[in-house]
N, C-alpha and C. Protein backbone atom coordinates (compact mmCIF):
# COMPACT_ATOMS: atom_id res chain seq x y z
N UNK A 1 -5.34 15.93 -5.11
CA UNK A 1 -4.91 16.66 -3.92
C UNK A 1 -3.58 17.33 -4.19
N UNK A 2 -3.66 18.41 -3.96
CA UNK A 2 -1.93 19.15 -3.85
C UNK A 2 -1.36 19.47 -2.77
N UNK A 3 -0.38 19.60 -2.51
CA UNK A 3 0.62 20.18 -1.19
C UNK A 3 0.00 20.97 -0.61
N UNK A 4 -0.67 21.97 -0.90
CA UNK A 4 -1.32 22.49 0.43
C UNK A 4 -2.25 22.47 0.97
N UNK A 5 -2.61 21.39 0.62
CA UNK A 5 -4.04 20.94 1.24
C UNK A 5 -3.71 19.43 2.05
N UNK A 6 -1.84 18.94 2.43
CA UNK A 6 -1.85 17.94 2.83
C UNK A 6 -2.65 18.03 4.51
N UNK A 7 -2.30 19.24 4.92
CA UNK A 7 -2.82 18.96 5.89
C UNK A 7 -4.35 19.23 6.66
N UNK A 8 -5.20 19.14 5.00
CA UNK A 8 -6.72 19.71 5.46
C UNK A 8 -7.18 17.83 4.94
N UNK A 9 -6.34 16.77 5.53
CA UNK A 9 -6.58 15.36 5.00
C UNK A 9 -8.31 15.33 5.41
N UNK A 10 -8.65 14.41 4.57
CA UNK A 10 -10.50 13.93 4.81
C UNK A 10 -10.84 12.53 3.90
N UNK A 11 -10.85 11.46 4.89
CA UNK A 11 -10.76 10.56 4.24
C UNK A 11 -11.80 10.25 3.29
N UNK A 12 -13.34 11.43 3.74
CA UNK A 12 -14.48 11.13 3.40
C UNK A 12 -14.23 11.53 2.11
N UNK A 13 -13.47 11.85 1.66
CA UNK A 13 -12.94 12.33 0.11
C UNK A 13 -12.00 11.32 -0.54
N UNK A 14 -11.53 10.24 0.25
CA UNK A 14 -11.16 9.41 -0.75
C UNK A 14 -12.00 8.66 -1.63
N UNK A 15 -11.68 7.70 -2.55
CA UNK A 15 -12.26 7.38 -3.07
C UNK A 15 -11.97 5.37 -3.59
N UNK A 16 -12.63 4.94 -3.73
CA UNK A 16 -12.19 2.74 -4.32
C UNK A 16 -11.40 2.56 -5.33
N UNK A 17 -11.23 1.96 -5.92
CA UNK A 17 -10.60 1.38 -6.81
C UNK A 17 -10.87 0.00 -6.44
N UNK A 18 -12.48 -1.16 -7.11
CA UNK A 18 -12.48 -2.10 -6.83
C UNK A 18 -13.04 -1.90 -5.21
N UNK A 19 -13.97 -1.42 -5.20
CA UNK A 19 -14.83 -1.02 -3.84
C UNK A 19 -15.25 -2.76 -3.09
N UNK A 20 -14.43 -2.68 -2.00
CA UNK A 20 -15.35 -4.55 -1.13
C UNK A 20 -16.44 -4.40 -1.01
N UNK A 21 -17.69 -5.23 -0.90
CA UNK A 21 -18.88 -5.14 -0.46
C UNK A 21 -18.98 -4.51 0.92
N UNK A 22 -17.51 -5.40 1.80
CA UNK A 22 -17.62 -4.65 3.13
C UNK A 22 -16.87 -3.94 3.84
N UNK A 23 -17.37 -3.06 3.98
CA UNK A 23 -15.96 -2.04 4.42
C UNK A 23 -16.65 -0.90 5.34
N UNK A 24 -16.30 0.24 6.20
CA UNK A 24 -16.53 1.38 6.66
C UNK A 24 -15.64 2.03 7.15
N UNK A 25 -16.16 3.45 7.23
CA UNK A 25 -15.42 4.59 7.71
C UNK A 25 -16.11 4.79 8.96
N UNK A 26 -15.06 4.73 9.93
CA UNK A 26 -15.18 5.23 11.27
C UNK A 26 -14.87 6.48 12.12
N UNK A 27 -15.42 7.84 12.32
CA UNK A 27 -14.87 8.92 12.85
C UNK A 27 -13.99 9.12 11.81
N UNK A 28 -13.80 9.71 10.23
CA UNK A 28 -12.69 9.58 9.51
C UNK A 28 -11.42 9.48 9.72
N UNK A 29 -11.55 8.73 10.66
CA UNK A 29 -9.90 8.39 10.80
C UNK A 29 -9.63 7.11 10.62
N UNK A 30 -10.26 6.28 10.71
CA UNK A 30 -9.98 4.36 10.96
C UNK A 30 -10.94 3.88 9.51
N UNK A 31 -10.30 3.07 8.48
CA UNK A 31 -10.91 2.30 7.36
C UNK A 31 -10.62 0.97 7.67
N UNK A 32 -12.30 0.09 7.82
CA UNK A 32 -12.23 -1.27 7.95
C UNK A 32 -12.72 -1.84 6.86
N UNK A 33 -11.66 -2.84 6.22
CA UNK A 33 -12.27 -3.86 5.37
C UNK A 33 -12.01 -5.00 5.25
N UNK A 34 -12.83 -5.65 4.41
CA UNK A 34 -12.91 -6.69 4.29
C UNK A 34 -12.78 -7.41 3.07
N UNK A 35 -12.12 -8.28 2.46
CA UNK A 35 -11.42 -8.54 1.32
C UNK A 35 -12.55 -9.07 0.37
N UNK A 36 -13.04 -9.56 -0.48
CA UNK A 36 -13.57 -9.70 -1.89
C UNK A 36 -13.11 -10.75 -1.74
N UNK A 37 -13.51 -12.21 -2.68
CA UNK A 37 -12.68 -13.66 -3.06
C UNK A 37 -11.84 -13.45 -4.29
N UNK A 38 -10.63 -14.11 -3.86
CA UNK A 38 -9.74 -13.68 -5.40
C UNK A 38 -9.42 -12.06 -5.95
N UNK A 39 -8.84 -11.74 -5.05
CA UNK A 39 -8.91 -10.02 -5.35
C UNK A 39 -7.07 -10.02 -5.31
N UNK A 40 -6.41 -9.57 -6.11
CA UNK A 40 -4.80 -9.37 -6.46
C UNK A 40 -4.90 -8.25 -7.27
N UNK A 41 -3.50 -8.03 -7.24
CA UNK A 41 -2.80 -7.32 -8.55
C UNK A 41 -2.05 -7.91 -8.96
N UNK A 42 -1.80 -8.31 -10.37
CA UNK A 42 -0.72 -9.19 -10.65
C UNK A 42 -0.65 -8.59 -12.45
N UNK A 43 0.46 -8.73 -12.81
CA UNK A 43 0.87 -8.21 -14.21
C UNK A 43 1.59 -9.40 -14.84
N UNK A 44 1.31 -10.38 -14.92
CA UNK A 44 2.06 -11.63 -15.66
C UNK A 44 3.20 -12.76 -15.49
N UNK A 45 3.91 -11.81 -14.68
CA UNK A 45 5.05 -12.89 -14.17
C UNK A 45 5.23 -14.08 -13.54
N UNK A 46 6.02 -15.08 -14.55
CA UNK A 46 5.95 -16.30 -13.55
C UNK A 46 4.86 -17.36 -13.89
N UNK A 47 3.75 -16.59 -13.18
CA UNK A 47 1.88 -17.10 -13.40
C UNK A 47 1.58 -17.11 -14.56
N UNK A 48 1.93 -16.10 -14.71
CA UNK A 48 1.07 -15.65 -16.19
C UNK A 48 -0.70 -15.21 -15.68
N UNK A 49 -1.02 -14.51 -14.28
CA UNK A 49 -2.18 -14.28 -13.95
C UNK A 49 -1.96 -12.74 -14.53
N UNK A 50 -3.25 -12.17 -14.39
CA UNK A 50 -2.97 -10.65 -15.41
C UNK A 50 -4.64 -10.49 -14.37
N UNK A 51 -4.17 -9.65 -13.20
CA UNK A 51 -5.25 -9.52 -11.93
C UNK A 51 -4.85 -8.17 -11.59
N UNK A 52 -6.35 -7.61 -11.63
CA UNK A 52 -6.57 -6.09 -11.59
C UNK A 52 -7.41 -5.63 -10.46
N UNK A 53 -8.00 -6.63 -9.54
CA UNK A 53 -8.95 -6.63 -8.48
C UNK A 53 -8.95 -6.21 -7.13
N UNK A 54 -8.02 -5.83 -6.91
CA UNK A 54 -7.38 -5.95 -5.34
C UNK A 54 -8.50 -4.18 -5.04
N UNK A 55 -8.31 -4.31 -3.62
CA UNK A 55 -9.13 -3.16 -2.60
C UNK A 55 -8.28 -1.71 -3.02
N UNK A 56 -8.17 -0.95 -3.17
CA UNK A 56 -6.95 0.34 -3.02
C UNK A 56 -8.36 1.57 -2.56
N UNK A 57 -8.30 2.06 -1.28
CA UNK A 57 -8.48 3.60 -0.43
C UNK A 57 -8.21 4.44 -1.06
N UNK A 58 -8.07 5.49 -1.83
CA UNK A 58 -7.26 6.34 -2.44
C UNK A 58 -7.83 7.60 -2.95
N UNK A 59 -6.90 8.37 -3.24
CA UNK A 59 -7.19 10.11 -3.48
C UNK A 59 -6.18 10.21 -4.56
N UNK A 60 -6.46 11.26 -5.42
CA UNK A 60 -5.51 11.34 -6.58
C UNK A 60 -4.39 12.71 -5.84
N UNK A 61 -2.93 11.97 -6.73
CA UNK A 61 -1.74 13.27 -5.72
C UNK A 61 -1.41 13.67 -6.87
N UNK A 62 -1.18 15.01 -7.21
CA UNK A 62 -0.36 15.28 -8.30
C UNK A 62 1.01 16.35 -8.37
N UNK A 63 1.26 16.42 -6.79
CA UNK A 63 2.53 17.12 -6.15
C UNK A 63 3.23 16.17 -5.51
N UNK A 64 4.85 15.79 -5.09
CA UNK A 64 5.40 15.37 -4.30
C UNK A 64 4.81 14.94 -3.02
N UNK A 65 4.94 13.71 -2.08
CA UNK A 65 4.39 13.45 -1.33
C UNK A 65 5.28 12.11 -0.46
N UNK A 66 4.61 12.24 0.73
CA UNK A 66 4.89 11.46 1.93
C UNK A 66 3.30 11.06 2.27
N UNK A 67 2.75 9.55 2.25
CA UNK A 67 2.48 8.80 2.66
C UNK A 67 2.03 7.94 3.77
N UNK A 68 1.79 7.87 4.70
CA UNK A 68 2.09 7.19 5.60
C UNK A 68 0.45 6.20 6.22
N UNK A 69 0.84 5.35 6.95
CA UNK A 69 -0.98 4.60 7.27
C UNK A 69 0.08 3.14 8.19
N UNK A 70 -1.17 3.01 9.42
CA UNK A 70 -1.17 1.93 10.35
C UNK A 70 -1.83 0.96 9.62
N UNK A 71 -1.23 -0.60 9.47
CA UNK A 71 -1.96 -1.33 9.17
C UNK A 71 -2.02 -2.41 9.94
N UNK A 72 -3.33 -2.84 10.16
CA UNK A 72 -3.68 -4.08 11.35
C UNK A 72 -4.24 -5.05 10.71
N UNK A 73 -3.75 -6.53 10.76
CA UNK A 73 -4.77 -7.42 10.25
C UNK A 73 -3.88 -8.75 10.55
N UNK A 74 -4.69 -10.24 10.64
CA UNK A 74 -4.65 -11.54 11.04
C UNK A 74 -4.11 -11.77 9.46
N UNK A 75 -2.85 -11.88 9.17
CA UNK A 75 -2.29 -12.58 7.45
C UNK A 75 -2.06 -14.30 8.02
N UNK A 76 -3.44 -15.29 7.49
CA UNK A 76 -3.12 -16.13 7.50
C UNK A 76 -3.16 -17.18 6.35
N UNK A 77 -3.57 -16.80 5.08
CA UNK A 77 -3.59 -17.75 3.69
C UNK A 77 -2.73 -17.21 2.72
N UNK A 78 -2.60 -17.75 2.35
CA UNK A 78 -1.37 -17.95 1.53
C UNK A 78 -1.86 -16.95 0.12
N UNK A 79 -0.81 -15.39 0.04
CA UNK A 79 -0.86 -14.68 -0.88
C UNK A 79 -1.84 -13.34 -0.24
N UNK A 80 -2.58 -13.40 0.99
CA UNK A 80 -2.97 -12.31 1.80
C UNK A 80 -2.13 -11.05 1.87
N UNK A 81 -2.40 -10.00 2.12
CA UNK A 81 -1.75 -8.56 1.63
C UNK A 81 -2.56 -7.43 2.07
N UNK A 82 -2.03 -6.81 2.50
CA UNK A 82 -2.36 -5.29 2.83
C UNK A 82 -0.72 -4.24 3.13
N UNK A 83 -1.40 -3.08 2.51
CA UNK A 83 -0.40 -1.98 3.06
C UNK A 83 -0.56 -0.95 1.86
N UNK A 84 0.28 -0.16 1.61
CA UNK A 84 0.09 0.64 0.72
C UNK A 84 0.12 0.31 -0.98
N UNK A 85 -0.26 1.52 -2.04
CA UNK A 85 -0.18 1.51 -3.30
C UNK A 85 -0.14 3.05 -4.22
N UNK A 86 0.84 3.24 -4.96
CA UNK A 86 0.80 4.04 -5.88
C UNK A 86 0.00 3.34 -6.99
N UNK A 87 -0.62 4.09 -7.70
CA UNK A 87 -1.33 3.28 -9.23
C UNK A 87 -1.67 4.50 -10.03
N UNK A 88 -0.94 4.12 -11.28
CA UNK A 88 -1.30 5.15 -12.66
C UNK A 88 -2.22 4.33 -13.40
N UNK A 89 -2.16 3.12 -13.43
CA UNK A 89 -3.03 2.47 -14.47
C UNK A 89 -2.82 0.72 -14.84
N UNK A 90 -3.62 -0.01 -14.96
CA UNK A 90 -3.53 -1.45 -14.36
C UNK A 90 -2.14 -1.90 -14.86
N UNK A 91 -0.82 -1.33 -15.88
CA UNK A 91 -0.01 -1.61 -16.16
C UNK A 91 1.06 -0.85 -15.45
N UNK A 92 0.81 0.00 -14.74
CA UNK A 92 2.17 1.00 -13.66
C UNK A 92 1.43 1.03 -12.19
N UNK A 93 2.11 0.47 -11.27
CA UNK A 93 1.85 0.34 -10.00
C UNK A 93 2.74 0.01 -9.13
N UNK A 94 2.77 0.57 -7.90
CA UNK A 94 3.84 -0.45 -7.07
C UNK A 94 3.10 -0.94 -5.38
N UNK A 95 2.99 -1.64 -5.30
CA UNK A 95 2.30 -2.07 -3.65
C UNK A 95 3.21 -2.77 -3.08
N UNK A 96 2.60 -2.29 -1.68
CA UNK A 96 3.62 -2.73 -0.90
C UNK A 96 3.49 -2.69 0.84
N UNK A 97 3.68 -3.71 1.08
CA UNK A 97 3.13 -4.29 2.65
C UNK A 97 3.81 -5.60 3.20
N UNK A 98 2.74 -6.36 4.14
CA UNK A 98 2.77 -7.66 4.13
C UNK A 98 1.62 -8.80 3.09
N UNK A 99 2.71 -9.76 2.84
CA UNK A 99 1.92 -10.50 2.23
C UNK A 99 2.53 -12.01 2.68
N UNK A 100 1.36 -12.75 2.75
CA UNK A 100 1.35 -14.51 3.09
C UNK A 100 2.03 -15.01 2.39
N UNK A 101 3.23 -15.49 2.62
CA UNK A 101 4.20 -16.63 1.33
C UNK A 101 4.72 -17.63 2.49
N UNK A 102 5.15 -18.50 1.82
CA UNK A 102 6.24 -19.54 2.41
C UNK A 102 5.38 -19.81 4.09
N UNK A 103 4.72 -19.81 4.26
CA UNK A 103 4.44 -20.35 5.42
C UNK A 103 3.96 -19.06 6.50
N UNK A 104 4.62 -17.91 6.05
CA UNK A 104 4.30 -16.58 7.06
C UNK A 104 4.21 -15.42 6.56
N UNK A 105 4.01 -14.57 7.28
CA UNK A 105 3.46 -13.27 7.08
C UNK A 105 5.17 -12.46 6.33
N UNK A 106 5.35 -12.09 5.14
CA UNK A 106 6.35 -11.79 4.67
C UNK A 106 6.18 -10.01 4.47
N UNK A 107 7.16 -9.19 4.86
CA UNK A 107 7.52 -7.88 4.09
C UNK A 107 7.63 -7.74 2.83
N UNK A 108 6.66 -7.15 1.70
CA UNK A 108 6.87 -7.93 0.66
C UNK A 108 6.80 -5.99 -0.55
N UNK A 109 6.89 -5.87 -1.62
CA UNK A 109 7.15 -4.99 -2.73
C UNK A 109 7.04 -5.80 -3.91
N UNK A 110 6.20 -5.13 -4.86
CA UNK A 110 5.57 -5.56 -6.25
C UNK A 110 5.49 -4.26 -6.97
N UNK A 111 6.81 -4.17 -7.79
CA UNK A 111 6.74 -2.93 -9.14
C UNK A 111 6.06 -3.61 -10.34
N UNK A 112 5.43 -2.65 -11.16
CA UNK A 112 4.84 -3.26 -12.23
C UNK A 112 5.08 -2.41 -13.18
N UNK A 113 5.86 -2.46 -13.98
CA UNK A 113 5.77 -1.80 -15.37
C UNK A 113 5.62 -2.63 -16.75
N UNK A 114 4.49 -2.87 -17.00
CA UNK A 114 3.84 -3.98 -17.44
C UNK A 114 3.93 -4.81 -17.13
N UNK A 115 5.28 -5.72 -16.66
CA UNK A 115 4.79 -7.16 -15.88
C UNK A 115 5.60 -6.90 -14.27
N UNK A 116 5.01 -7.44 -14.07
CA UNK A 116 5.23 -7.50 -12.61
C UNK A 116 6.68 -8.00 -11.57
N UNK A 117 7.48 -7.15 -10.87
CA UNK A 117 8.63 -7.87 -9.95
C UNK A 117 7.51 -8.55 -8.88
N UNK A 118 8.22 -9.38 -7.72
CA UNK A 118 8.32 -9.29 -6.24
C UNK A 118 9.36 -9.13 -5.80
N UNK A 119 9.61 -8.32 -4.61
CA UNK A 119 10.70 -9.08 -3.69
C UNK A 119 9.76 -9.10 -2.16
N UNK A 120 10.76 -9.95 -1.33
CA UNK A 120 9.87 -10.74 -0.20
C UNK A 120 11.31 -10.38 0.69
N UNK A 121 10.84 -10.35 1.67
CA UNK A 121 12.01 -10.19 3.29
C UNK A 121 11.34 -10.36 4.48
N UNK A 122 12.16 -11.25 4.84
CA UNK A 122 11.94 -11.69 6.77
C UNK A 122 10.72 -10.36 7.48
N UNK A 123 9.94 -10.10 8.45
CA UNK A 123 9.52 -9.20 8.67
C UNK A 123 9.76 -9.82 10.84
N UNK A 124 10.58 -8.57 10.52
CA UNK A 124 10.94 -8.92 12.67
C UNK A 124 10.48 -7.97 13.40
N UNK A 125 9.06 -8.50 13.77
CA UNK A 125 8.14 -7.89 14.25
C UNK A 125 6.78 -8.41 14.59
N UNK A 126 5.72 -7.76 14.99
CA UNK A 126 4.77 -8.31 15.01
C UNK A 126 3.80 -7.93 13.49
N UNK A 127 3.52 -9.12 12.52
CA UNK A 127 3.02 -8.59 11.12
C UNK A 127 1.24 -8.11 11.58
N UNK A 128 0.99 -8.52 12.81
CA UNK A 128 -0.44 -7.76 12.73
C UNK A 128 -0.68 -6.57 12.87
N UNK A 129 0.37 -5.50 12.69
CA UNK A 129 0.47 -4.34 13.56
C UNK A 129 1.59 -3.56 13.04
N UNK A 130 1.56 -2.65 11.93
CA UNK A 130 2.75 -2.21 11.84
C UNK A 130 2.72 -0.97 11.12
N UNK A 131 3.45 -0.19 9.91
CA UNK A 131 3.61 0.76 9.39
C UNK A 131 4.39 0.90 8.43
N UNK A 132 3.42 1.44 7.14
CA UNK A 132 4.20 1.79 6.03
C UNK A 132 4.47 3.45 5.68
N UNK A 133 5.02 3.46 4.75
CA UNK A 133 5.40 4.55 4.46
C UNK A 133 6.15 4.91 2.92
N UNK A 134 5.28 5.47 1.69
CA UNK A 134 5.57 5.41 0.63
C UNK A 134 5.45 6.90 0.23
N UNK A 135 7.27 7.36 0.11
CA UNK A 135 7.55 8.83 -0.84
C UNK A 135 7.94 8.72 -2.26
N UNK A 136 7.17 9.98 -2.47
CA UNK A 136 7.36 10.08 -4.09
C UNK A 136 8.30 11.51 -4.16
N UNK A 137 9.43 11.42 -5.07
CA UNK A 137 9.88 12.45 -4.82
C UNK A 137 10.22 12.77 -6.88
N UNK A 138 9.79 13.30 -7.29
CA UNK A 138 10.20 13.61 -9.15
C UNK A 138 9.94 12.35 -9.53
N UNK A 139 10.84 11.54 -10.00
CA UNK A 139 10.90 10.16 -10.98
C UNK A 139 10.88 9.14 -9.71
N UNK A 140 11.28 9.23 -8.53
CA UNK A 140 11.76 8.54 -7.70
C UNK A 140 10.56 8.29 -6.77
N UNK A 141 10.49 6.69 -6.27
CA UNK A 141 9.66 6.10 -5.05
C UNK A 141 10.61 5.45 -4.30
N UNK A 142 10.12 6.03 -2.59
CA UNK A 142 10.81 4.97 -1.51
C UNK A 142 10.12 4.65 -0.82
N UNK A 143 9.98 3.65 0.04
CA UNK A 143 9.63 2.56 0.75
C UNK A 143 9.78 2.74 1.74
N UNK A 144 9.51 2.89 2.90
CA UNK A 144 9.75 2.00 3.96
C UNK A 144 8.63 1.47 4.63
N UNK A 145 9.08 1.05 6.01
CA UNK A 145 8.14 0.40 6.72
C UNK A 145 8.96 0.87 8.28
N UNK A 146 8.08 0.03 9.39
CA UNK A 146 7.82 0.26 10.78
C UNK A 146 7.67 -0.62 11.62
N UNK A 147 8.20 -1.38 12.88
CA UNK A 147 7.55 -2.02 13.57
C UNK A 147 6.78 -1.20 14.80
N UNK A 148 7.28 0.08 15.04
CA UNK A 148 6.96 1.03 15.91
C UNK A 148 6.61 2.33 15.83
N UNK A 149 6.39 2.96 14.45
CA UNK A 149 6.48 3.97 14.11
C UNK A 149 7.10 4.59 14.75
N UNK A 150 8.34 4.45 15.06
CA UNK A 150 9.83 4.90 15.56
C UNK A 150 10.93 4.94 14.89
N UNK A 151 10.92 3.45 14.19
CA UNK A 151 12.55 3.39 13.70
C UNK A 151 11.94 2.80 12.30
N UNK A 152 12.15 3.48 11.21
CA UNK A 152 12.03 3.15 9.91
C UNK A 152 12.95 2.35 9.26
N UNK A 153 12.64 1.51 8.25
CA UNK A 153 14.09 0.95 8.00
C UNK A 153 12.95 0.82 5.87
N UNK A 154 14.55 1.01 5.39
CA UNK A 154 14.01 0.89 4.07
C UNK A 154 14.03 -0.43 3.33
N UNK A 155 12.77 -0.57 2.09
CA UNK A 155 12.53 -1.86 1.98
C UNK A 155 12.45 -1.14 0.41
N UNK A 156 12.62 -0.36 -0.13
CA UNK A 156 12.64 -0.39 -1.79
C UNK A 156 12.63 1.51 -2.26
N UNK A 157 14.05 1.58 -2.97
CA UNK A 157 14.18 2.60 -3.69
C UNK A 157 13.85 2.45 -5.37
N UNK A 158 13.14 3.24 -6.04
CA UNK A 158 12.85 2.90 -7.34
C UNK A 158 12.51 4.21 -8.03
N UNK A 159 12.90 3.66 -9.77
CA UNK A 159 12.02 4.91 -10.75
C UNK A 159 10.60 4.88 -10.42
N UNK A 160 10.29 5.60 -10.83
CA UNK A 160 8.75 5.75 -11.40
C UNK A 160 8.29 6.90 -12.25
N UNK A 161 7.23 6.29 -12.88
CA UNK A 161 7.11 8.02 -13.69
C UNK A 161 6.41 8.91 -13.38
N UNK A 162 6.98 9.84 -13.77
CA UNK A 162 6.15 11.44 -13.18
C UNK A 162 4.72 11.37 -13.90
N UNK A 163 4.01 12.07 -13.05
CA UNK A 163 2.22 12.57 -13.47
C UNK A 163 1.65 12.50 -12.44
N UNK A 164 0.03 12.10 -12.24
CA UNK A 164 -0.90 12.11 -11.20
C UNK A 164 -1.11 10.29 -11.22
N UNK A 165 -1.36 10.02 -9.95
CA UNK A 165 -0.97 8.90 -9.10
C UNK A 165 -2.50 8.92 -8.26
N UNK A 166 -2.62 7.68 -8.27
CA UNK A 166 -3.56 7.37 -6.93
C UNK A 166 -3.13 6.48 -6.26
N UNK A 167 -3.21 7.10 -4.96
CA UNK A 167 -2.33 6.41 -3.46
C UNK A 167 -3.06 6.21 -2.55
N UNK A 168 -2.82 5.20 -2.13
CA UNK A 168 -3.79 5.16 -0.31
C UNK A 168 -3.54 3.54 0.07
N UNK A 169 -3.93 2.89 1.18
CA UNK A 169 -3.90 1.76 1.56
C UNK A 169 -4.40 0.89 0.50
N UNK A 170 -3.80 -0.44 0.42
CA UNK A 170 -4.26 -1.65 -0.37
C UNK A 170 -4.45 -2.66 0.21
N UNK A 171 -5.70 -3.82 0.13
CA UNK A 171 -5.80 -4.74 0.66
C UNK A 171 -5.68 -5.84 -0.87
N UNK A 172 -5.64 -7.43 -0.44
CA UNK A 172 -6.16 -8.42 -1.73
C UNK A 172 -6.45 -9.60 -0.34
N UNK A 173 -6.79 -10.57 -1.05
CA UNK A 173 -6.92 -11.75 -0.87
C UNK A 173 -7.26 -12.67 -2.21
N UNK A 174 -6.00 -13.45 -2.77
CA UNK A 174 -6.25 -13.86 -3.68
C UNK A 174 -6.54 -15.38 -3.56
N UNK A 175 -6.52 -15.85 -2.73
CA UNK A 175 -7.09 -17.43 -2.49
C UNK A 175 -8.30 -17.05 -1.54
N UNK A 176 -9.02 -16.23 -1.27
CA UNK A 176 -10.36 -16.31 -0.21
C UNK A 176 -10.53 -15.24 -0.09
N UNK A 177 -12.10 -15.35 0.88
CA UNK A 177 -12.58 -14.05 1.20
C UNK A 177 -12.41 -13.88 2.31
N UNK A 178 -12.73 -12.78 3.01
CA UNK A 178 -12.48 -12.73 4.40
C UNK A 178 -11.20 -12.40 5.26
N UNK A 179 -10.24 -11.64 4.60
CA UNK A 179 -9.12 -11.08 5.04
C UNK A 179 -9.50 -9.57 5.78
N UNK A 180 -9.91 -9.38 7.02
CA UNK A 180 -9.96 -8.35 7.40
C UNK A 180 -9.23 -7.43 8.04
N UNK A 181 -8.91 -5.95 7.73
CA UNK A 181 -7.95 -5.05 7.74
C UNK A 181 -7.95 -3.92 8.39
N UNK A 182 -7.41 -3.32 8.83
CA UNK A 182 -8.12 -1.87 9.54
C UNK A 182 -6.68 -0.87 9.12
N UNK A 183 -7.00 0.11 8.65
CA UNK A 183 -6.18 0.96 8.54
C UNK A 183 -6.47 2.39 9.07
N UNK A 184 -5.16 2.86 9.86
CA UNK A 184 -5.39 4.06 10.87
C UNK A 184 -4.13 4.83 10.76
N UNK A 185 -4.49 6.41 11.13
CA UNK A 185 -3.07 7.00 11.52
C UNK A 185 -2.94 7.48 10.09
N UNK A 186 -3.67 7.79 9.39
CA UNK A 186 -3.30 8.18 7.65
C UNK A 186 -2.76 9.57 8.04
N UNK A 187 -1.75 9.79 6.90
CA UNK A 187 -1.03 11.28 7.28
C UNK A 187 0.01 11.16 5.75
N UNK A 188 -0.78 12.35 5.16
CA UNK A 188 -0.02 12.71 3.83
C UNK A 188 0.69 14.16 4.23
N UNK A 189 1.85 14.23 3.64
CA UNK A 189 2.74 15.50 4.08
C UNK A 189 3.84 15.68 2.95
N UNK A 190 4.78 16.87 2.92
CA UNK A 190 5.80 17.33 1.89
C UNK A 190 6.83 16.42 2.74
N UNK A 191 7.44 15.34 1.11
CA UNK A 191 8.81 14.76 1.43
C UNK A 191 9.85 15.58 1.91
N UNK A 192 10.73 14.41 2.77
CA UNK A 192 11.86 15.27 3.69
C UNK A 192 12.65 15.22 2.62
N UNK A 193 13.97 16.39 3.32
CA UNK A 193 14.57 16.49 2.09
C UNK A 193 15.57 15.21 1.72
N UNK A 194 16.16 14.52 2.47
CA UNK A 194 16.77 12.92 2.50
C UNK A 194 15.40 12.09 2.58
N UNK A 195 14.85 11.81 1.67
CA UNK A 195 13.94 10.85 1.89
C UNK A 195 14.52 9.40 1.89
N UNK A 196 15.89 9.20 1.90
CA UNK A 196 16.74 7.83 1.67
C UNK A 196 16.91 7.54 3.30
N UNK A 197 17.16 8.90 4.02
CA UNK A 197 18.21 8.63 5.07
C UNK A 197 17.24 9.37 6.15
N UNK A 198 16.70 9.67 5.83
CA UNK A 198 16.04 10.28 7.12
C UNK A 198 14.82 9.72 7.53
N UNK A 199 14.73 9.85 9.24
CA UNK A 199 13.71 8.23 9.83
C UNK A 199 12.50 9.34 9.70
């Protein structure tokens, strides 16, 4: 997809990465799914798990871009996840949403350049219900997120490398099946020009 076609979006043109058995498109606007058993991304760290399985929605971008998608879902086992993903290839990726740790639904970011970061943060809000938002601007990815799609607040500035990218919502469930997700409100557009500072 290129810039001027952000706003002729059609989801019926995205495409899986790791397709769930269950899933649908509704009026192309609303994607429901349903998680796979044992489905992650993970690049080595720590674990030493090396997991390539997880759900990713996606369309290939190969211009600058803004991001954006509602995500709804019950995070109740431990390591559950949904929200967005850039991916060049099972060794360069970054996702990023909520995910199940420590007892609750956490704000969470996973860079991978061959092995894998996390970072994890409080999420003050309601986690069944919220909004991400991932710009690519040259070398550079930012983050944020939403409790209202009102007031943005940022959760990760980073490199990344330039080329063609596939982006769209990500789900996993890596301890079970049955994590179900709904994602709505998709809207790809040209980054602002402060993509740091501007809501």
């Amino acid at each position: 997809m290129e810039s001027i076609n952000f706003d002729k979006l059609n989801l019926k043109e995205f495409k899986w990465l790791n397709e769930p058995k269950v899933w649908c498109l509704e009026s192309n606007s609303v994607v429901q799914v349903t998680t796979d058993d044992k489905t992650d991304f993970w690049q080595g760290t720590w674990y030493n798990f090396h997991f390539n399985t997880g759900h990713v929605f996606g369309v290939e971008i190969k211009d600058d871009f803004t991001f954006e998608v509602c995500v709804e879902a019950d995070f109740t086992t431990l390591y559950d996840q949904a929200g967005l993903m850039i991916y060049v290839d099972e060794k360069h990726w970054l996702k990023t949403g909520i995910e199940y740790n420590d007892g609750q639904p956490m704000i969470s970011s996973v860079l991978t350049k061959q092995t894998s970061d996390w970072a994890t943060g409080l999420f003050m809000g309601d986690p069944r219900k919220f909004w991400m938002r991932l710009t690519k601007t040259r070398d550079v990815v930012c983050v944020k997120y939403s409790n209202d799609n009102v007031t943005w607040n940022l959760l990760r500035l980073c490199q990344f490398p330039e080329g063609k990218y596939f982006v769209g919502p990500m789900c996993c469930s890596p301890q079970r099946a049955g994590l179900v997700v709904k994602f709505s409100q998709f809207s790809i557009t040209k980054p602002a020009e402060d993509i740091l500072h501007s809501n």
